[in-house]
C-alpha atoms as a PDB file:
ATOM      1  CA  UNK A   1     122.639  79.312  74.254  1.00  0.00           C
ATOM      2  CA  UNK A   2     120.099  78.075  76.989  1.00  0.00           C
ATOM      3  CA  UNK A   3     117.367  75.693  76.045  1.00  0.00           C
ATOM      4  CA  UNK A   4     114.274  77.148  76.906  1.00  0.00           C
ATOM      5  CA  UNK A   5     111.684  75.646  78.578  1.00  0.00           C
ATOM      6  CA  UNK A   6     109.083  74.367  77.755  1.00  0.00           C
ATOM      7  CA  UNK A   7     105.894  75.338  79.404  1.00  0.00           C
ATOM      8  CA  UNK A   8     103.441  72.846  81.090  1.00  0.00           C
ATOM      9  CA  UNK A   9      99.691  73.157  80.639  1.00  0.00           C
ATOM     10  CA  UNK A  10      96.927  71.034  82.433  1.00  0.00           C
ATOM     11  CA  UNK A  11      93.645  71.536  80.385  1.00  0.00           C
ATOM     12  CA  UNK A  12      90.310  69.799  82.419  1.00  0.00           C
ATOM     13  CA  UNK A  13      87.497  69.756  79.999  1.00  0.00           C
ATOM     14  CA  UNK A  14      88.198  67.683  76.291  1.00  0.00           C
ATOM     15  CA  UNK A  15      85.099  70.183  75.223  1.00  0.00           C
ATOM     16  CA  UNK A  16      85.542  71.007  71.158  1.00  0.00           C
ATOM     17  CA  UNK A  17      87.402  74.982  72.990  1.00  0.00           C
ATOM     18  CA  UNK A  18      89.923  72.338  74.916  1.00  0.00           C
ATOM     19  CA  UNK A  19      90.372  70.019  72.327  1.00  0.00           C
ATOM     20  CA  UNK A  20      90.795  73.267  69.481  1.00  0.00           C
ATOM     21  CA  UNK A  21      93.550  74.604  72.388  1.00  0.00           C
ATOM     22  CA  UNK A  22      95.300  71.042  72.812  1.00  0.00           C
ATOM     23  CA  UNK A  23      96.187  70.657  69.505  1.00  0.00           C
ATOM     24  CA  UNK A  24      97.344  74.534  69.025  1.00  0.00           C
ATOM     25  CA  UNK A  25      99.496  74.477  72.088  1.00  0.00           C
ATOM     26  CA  UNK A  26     100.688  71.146  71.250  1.00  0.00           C
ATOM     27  CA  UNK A  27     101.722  72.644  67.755  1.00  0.00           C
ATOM     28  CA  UNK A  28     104.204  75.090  70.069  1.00  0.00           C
ATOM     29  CA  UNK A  29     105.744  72.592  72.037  1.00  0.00           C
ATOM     30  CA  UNK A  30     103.842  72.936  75.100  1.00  0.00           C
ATOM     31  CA  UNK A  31     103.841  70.034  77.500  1.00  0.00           C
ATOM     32  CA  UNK A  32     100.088  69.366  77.577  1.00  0.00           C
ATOM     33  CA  UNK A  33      97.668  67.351  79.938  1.00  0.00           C
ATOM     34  CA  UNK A  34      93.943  67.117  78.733  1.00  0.00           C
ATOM     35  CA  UNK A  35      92.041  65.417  81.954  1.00  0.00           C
ATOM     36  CA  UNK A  36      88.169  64.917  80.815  1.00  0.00           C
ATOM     37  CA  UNK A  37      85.845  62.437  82.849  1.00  0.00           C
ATOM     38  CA  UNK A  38      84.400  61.145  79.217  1.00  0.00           C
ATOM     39  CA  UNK A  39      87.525  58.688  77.347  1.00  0.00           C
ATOM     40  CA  UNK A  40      85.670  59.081  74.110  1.00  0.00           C
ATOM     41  CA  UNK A  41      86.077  62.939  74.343  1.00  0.00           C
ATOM     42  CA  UNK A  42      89.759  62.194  73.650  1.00  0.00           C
ATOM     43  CA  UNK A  43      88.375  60.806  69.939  1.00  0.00           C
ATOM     44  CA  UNK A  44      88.331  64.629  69.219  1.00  0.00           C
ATOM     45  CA  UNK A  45      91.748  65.290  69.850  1.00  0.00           C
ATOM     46  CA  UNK A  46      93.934  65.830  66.812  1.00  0.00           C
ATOM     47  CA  UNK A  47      96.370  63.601  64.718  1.00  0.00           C
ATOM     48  CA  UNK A  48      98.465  66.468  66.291  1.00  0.00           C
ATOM     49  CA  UNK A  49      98.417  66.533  69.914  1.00  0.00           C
ATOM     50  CA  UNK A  50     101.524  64.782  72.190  1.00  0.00           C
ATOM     51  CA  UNK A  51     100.458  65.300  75.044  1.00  0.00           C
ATOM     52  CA  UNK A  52      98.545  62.929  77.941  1.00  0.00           C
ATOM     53  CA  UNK A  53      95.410  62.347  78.402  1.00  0.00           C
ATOM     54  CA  UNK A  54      93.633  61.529  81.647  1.00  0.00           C
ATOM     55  CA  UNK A  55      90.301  59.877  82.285  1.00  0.00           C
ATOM     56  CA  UNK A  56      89.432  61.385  85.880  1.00  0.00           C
ATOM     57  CA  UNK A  57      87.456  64.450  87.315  1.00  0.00           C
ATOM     58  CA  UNK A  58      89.732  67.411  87.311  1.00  0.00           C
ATOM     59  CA  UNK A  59      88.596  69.238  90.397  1.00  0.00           C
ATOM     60  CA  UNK A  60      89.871  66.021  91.897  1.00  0.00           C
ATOM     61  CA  UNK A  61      93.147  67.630  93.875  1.00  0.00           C
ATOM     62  CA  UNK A  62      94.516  64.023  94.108  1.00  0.00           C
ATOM     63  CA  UNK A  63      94.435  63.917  90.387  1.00  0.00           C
ATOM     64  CA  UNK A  64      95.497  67.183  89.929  1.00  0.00           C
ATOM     65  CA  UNK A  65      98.435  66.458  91.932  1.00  0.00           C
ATOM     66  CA  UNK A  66      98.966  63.090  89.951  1.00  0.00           C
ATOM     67  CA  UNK A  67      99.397  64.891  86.824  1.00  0.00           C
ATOM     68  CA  UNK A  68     101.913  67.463  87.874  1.00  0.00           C
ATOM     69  CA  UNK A  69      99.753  70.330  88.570  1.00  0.00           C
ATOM     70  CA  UNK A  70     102.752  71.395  91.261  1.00  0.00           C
ATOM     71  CA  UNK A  71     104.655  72.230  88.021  1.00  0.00           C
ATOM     72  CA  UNK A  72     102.067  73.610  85.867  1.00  0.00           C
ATOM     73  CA  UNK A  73     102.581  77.461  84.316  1.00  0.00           C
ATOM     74  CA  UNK A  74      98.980  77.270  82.558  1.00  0.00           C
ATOM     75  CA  UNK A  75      95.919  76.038  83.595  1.00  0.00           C
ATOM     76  CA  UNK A  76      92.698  75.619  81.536  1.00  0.00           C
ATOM     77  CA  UNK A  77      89.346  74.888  82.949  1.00  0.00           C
ATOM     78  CA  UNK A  78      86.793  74.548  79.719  1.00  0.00           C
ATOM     79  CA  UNK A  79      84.358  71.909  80.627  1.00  0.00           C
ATOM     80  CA  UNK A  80      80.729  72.203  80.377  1.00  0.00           C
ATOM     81  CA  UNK A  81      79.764  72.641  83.818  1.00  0.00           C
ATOM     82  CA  UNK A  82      80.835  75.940  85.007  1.00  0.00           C
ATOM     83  CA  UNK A  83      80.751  75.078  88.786  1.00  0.00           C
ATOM     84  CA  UNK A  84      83.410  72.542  87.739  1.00  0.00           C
ATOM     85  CA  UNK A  85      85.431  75.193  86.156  1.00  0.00           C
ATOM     86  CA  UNK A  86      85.229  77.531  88.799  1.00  0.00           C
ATOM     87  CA  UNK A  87      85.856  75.063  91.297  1.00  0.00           C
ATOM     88  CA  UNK A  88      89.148  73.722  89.266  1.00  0.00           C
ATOM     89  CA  UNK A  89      90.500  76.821  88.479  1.00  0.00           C
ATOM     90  CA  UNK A  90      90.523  78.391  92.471  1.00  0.00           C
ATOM     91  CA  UNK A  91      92.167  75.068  93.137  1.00  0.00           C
ATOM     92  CA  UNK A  92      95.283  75.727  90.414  1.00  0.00           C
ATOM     93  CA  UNK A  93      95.061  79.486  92.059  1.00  0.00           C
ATOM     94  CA  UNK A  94      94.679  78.938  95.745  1.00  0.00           C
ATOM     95  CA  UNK A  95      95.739  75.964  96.414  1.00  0.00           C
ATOM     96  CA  UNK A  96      99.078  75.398  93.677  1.00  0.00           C
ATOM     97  CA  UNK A  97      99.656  79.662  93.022  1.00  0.00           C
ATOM     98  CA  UNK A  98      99.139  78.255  88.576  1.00  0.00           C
ATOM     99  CA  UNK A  99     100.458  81.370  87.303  1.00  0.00           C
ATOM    100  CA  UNK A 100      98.502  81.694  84.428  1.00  0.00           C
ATOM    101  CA  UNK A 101      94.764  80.408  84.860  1.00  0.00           C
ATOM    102  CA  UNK A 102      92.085  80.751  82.672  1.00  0.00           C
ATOM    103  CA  UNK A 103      87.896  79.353  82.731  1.00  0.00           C
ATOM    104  CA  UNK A 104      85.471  79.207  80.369  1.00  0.00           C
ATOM    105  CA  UNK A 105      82.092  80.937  81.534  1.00  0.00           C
ATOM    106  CA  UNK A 106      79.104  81.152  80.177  1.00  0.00           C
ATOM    107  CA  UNK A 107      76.767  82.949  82.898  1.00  0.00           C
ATOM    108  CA  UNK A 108      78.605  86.441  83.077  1.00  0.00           C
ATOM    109  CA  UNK A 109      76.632  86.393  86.549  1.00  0.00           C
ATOM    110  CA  UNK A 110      78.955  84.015  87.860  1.00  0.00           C
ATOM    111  CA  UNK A 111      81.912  85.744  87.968  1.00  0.00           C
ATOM    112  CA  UNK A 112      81.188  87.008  91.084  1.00  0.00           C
ATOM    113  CA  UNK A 113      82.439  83.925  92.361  1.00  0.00           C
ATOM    114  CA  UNK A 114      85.674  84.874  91.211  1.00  0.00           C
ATOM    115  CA  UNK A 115      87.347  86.843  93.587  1.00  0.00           C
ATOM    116  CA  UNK A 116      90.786  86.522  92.247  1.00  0.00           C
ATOM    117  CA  UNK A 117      92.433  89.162  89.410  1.00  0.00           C
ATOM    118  CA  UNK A 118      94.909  86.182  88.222  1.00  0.00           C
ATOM    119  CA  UNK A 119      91.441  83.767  86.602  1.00  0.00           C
ATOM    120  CA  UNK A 120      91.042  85.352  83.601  1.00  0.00           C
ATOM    121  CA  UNK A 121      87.869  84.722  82.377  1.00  0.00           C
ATOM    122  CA  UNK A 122      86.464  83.947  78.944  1.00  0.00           C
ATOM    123  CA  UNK A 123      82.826  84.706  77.915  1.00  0.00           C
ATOM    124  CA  UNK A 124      81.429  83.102  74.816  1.00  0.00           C
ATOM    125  CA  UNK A 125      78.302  85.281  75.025  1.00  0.00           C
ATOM    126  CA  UNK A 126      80.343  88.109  75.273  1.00  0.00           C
ATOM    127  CA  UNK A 127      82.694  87.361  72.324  1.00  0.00           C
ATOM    128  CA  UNK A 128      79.752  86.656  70.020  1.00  0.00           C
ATOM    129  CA  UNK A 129      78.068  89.795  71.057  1.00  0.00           C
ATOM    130  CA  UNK A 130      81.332  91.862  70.228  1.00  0.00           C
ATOM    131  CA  UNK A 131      81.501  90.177  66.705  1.00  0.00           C
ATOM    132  CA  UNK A 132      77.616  90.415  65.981  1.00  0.00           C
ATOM    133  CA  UNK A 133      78.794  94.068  67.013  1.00  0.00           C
ATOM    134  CA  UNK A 134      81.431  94.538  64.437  1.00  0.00           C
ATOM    135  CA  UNK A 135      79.781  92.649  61.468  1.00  0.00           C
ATOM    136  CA  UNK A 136      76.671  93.822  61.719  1.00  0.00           C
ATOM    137  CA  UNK A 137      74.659  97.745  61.483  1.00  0.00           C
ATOM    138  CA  UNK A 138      72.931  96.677  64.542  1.00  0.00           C
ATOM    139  CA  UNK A 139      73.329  98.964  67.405  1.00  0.00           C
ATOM    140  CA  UNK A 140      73.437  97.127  70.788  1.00  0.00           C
ATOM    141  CA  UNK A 141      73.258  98.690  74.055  1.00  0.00           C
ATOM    142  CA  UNK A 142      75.836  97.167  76.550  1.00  0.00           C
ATOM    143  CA  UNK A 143      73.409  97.897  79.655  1.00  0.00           C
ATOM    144  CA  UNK A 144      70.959  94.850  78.818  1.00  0.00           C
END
């Protein structure tokens, strides 16, 4: 029987979203990266993560590049500055063709700067509006 592989995920941003999906995906096995320009955001991490972590801006292609970025199947941009995001995640897309890519938004009027189908986007605002939707008797309109 074939081993299989095990997949290799660069997430920039230690935020308490990257630090919740280090420990998860380090739970499965994944070979994991957190880069973050703070060191104490790594204090967050889990008793459970194994994977590296790496004090260094991670739209930094250089650093990218140091940490294996060539062989990366997921990328993760969560930090709090969504021009960061953006800006890391069309570098794993443009520049490296990251298969899987994924950025944390927060202004839904941003994603206009996102021109490519293969960044998947995720919208806090969004997600709490959908849940406020399904606990709650309020009616919300979608338009506003």
């Amino acid at each position: 029987m074939a081993k299989e592989k095990h997949r290799n995920v660069i997430i920039v941003g230690c935020s308490r979203f990257g630090v919740k999906l280090a420990g998860s995906l380090s739970s499965l096995g994944y070979n994991l990266t957190i880069i973050d320009k703070d060191e104490s955001s790594f204090l967050k991490l889990p008793d459970n993560y194994s994977g590296y972590e790496v004090c260094a801006d991670g739209t930094d292609v250089n650093i990218l590049k140091d940490n294996g970025i060539e062989s990366t199947d997921m990328f993760i941009a969560v930090t709090e500055s969504e021009n960061a995001n953006i800006l890391a995640a069309k570098i794993a897309r443009e520049i490296y063709d990251v298969p899987e890519v994924y950025i944390r938004l927060t202004d839904i009027e941003k994603e206009t700067l996102i021109d490519d189908p293969n960044i998947k986007a995720i919208y806090p605002f969004k997600l709490s509006v959908e849940e406020f939707k399904k606990i709650s008797s309020v009616q919300i309109d979608d338009e506003q």
